[in-house]
Protein backbone atom coordinates (compact mmCIF):
# COMPACT_ATOMS: atom_id res chain seq x y z
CA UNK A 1 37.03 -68.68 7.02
CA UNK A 2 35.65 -68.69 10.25
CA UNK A 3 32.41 -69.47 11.33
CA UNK A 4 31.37 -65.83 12.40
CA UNK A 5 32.07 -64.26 8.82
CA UNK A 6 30.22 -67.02 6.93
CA UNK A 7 26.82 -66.97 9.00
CA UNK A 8 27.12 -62.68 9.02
CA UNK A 9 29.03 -61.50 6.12
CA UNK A 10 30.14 -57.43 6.24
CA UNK A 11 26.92 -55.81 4.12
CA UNK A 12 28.29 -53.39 1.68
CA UNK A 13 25.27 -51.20 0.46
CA UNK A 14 23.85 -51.76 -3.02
CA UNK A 15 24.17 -49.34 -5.43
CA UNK A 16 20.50 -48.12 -4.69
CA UNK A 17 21.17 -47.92 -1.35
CA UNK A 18 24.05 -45.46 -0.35
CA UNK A 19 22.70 -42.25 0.78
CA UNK A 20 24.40 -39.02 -0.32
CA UNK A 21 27.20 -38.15 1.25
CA UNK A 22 28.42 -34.61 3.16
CA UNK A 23 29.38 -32.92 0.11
CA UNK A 24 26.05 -33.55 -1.75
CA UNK A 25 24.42 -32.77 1.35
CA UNK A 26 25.78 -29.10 1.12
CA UNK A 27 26.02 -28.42 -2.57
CA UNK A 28 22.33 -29.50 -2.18
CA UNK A 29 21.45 -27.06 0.48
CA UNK A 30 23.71 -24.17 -0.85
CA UNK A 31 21.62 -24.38 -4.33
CA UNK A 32 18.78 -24.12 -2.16
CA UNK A 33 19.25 -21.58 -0.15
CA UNK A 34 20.31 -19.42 -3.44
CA UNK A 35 17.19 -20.43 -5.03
CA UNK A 36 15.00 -19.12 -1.46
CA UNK A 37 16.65 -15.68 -1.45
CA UNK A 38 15.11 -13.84 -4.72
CA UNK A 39 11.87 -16.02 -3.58
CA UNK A 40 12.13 -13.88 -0.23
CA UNK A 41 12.64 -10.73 -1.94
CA UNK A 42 9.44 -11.15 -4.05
CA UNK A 43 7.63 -12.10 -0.83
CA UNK A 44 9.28 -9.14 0.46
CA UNK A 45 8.51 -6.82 -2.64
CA UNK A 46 4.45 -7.78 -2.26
CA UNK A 47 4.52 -7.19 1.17
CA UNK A 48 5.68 -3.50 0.85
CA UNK A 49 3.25 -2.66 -2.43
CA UNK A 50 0.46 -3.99 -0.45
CA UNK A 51 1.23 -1.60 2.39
CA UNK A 52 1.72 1.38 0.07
CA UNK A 53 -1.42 0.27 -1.86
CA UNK A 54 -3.49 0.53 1.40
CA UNK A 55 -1.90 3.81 2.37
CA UNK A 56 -2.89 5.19 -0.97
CA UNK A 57 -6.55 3.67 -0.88
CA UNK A 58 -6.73 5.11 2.99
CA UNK A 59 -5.70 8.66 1.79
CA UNK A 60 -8.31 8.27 -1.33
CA UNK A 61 -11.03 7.71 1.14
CA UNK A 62 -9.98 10.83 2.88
CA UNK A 63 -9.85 12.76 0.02
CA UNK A 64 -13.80 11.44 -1.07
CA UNK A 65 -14.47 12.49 2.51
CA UNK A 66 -13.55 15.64 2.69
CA UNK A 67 -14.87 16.78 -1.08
CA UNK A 68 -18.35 14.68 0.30
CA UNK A 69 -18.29 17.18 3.14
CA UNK A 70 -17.29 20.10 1.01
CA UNK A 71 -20.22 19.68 -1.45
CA UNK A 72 -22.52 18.81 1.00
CA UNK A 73 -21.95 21.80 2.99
CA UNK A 74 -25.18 24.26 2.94
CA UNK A 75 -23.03 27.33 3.56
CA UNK A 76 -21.36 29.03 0.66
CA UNK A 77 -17.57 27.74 0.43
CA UNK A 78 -15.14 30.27 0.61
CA UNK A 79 -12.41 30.86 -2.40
CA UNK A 80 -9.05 30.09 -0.09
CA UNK A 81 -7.23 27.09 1.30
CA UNK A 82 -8.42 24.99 4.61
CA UNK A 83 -6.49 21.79 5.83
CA UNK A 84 -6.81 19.43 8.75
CA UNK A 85 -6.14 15.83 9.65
CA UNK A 86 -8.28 12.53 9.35
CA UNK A 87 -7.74 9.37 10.79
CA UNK A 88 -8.62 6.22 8.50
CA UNK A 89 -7.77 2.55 10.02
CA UNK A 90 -5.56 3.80 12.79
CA UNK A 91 -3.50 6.05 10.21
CA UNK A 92 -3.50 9.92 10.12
CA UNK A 93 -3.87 11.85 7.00
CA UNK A 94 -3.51 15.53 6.73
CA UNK A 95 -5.49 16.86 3.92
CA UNK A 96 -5.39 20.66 2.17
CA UNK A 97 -8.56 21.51 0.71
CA UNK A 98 -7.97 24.27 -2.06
CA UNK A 99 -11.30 26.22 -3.35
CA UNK A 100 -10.09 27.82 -6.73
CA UNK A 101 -12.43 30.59 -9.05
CA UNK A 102 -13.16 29.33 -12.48
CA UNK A 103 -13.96 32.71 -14.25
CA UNK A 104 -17.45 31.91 -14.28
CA UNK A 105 -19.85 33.34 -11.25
CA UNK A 106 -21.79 30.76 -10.14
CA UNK A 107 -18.49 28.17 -9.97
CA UNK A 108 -15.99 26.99 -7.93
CA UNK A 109 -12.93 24.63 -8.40
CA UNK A 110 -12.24 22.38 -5.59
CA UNK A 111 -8.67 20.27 -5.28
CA UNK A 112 -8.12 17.86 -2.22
CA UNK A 113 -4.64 16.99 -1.68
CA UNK A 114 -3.47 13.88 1.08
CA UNK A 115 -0.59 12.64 2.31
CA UNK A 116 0.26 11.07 5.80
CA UNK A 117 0.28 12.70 8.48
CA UNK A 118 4.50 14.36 8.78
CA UNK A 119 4.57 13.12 5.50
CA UNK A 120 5.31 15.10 2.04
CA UNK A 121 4.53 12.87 -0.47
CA UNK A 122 0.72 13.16 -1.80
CA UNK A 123 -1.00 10.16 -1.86
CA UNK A 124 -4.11 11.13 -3.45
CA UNK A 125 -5.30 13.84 -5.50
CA UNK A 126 -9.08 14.73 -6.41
CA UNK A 127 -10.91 17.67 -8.19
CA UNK A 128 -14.71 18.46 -8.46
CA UNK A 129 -16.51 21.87 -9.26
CA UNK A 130 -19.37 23.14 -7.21
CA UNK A 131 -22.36 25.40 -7.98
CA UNK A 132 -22.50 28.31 -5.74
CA UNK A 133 -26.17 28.74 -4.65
CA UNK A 134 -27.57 31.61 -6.44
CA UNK A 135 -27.77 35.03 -4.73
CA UNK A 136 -31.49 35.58 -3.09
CA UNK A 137 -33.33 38.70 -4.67
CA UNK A 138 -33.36 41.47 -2.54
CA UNK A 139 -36.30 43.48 -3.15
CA UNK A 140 -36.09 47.35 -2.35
């Protein structure tokens, strides 16, 4: 043998030290990739019930809003519906405020329905009753 191949013999790797090759490389990468794509739709899914969460919460506020102004309102409320639109965060609700009679004189029934603004599908729901103030006393 000559003198080159004696002072550098050819290196074979040692069994620790090969590497994967090309087709382990992709069977590796191809399990991975189906192992990221139901992780994406979860991250996907709790992106979308976050954002219909806060729509929700937003149109609850509304609804608290407009019953808060409702009560609070020193004239008489009148049996009938009223709507109108509220913006929370950016976002615009419409809202229909229904004043309903319960049978009894001195007591109303008040339902707040929201939903987005162009939108059909209520978001939020409340009901409260309210005292009329009682009649003053005319005296003749």
């Amino acid at each position: 043998m000559g003198r080159w191949s004696m002072a550098h013999p050819a290196r074979s790797p040692a069994a620790g030290e090969r590497g994967f090759s090309l087709v382990e490389t992709v069977a590796a990468l191809g399990i991975l990739s189906l192992a990221a794509v139901p992780l994406m739709q979860v991250a996907t899914g709790a992106v979308q019930n976050t954002a219909r969460l806060e729509s929700r919460l937003l149109a609850r506020t509304t609804a608290e809003n407009v019953l808060a102004r409702a009560m609070s309102d020193p004239d008489p409320v009148e049996i009938g519906v009223s709507a109108g639109t509220e913006t929370q965060m950016g976002r615009d609700y419409a809202w229909e405020l229904n004043v309903l009679p319960t049978g009894r004189d001195a007591l109303v029934r008040m339902e707040v329905y929201v939903h987005e603004a162009g939108g059909q599908q209520v978001l939020a729901r409340l009901m409260t009753l309210k005292t009329l103030p009682s009649q003053p006393l005319v005296d003749e």
